[in-house]
Each structure stands twice: as structure tokens, then as C-alpha cells.
C-alpha atoms as a PDB file:
ATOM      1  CA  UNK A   1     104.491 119.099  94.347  1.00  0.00           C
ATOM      2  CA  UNK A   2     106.594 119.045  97.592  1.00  0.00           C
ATOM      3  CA  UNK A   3     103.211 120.385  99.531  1.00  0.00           C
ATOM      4  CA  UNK A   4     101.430 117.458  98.396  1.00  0.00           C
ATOM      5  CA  UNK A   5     104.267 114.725  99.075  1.00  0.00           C
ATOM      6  CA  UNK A   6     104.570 116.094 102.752  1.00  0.00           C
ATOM      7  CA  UNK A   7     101.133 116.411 103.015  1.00  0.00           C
ATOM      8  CA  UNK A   8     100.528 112.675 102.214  1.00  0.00           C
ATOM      9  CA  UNK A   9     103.678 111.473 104.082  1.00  0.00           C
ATOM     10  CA  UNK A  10     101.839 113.161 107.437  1.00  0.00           C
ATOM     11  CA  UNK A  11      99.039 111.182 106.522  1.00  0.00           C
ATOM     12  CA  UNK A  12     100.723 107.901 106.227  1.00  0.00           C
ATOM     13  CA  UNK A  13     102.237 108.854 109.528  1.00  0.00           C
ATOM     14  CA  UNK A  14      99.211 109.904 111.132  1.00  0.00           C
ATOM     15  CA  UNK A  15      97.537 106.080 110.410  1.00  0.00           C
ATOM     16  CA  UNK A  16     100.399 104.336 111.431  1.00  0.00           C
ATOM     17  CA  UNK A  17     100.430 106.532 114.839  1.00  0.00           C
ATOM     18  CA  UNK A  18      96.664 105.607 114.861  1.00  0.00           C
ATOM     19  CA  UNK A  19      96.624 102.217 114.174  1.00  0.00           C
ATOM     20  CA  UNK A  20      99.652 101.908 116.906  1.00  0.00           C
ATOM     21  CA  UNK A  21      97.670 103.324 119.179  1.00  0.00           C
ATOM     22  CA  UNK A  22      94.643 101.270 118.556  1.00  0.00           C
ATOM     23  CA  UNK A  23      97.176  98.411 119.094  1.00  0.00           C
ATOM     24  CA  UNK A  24      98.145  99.441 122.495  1.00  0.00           C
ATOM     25  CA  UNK A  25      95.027 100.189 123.501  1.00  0.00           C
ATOM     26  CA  UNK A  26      94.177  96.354 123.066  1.00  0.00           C
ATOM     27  CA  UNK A  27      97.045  95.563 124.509  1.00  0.00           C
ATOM     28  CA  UNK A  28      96.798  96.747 127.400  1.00  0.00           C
ATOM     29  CA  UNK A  29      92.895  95.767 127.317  1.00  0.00           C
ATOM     30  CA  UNK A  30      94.512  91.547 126.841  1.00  0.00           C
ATOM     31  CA  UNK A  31      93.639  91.439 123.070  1.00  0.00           C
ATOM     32  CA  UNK A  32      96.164  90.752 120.997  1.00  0.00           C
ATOM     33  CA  UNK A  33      95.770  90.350 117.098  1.00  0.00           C
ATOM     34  CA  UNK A  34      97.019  87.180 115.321  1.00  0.00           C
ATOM     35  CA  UNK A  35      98.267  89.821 112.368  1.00  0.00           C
ATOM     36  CA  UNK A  36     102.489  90.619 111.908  1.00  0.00           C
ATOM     37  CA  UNK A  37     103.698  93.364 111.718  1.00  0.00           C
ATOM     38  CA  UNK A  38     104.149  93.303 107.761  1.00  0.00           C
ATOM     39  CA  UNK A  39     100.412  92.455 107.819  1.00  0.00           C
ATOM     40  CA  UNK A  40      99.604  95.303 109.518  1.00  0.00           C
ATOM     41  CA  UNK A  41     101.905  97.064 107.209  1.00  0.00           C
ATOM     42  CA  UNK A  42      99.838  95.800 104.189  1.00  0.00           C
ATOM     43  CA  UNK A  43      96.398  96.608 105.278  1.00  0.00           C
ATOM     44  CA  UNK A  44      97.571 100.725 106.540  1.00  0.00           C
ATOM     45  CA  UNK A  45      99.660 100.738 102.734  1.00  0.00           C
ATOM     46  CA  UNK A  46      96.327  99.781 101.139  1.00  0.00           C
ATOM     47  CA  UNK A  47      93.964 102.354 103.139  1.00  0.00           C
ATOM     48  CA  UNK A  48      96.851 104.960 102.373  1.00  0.00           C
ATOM     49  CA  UNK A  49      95.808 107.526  99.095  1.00  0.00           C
ATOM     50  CA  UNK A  50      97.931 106.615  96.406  1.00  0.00           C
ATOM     51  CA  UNK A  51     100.328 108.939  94.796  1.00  0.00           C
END
């Protein structure tokens, strides 16, 4: 049980790192979303497997 609760707390971490990155890379491009933060937060908690 602790395997799997790691295992799907790296993969929570490894979209937000993802989707941070994908957010800098705009950045830095001049695009910037129109989304907050909690938004953002939202959408990655919805694509995340549930428990």
C-alpha cells in the first residue's frame, strides 16, 4: 500500500514539474495563460489517477 501511495505521489509530482515547465517555456517564449494558479491546480488534480 505504501508502494502505491509513493508511486502516485511521484506522479502527481512529475505533472506538476511538467506542467511548470511547460509554463516557463511560454514564458519565456511571451505567452502567458489567462489561468491562476488554483486553475492550473484544478485541471493537473483532474488528469491525476485517483486513489
Amino acid at each position: 500500500m505504501l508502494r502505491h501511495e509513493k508511486a502516485q505521489q511521484a506522479e502527481k509530482l512529475a505533472i506538476l514539474r511538467r506542467e511548470i515547465s511547460i509554463g516557463a517555456e511560454a514564458a519565456n517564449a511571451g505567452r502567458f495563460s489567462k489561468k491562476s494558479v488554483s486553475d492550473i491546480l484544478d485541471e493537473v488534480m483532474l488528469e491525476s489517477p485517483k486513489r
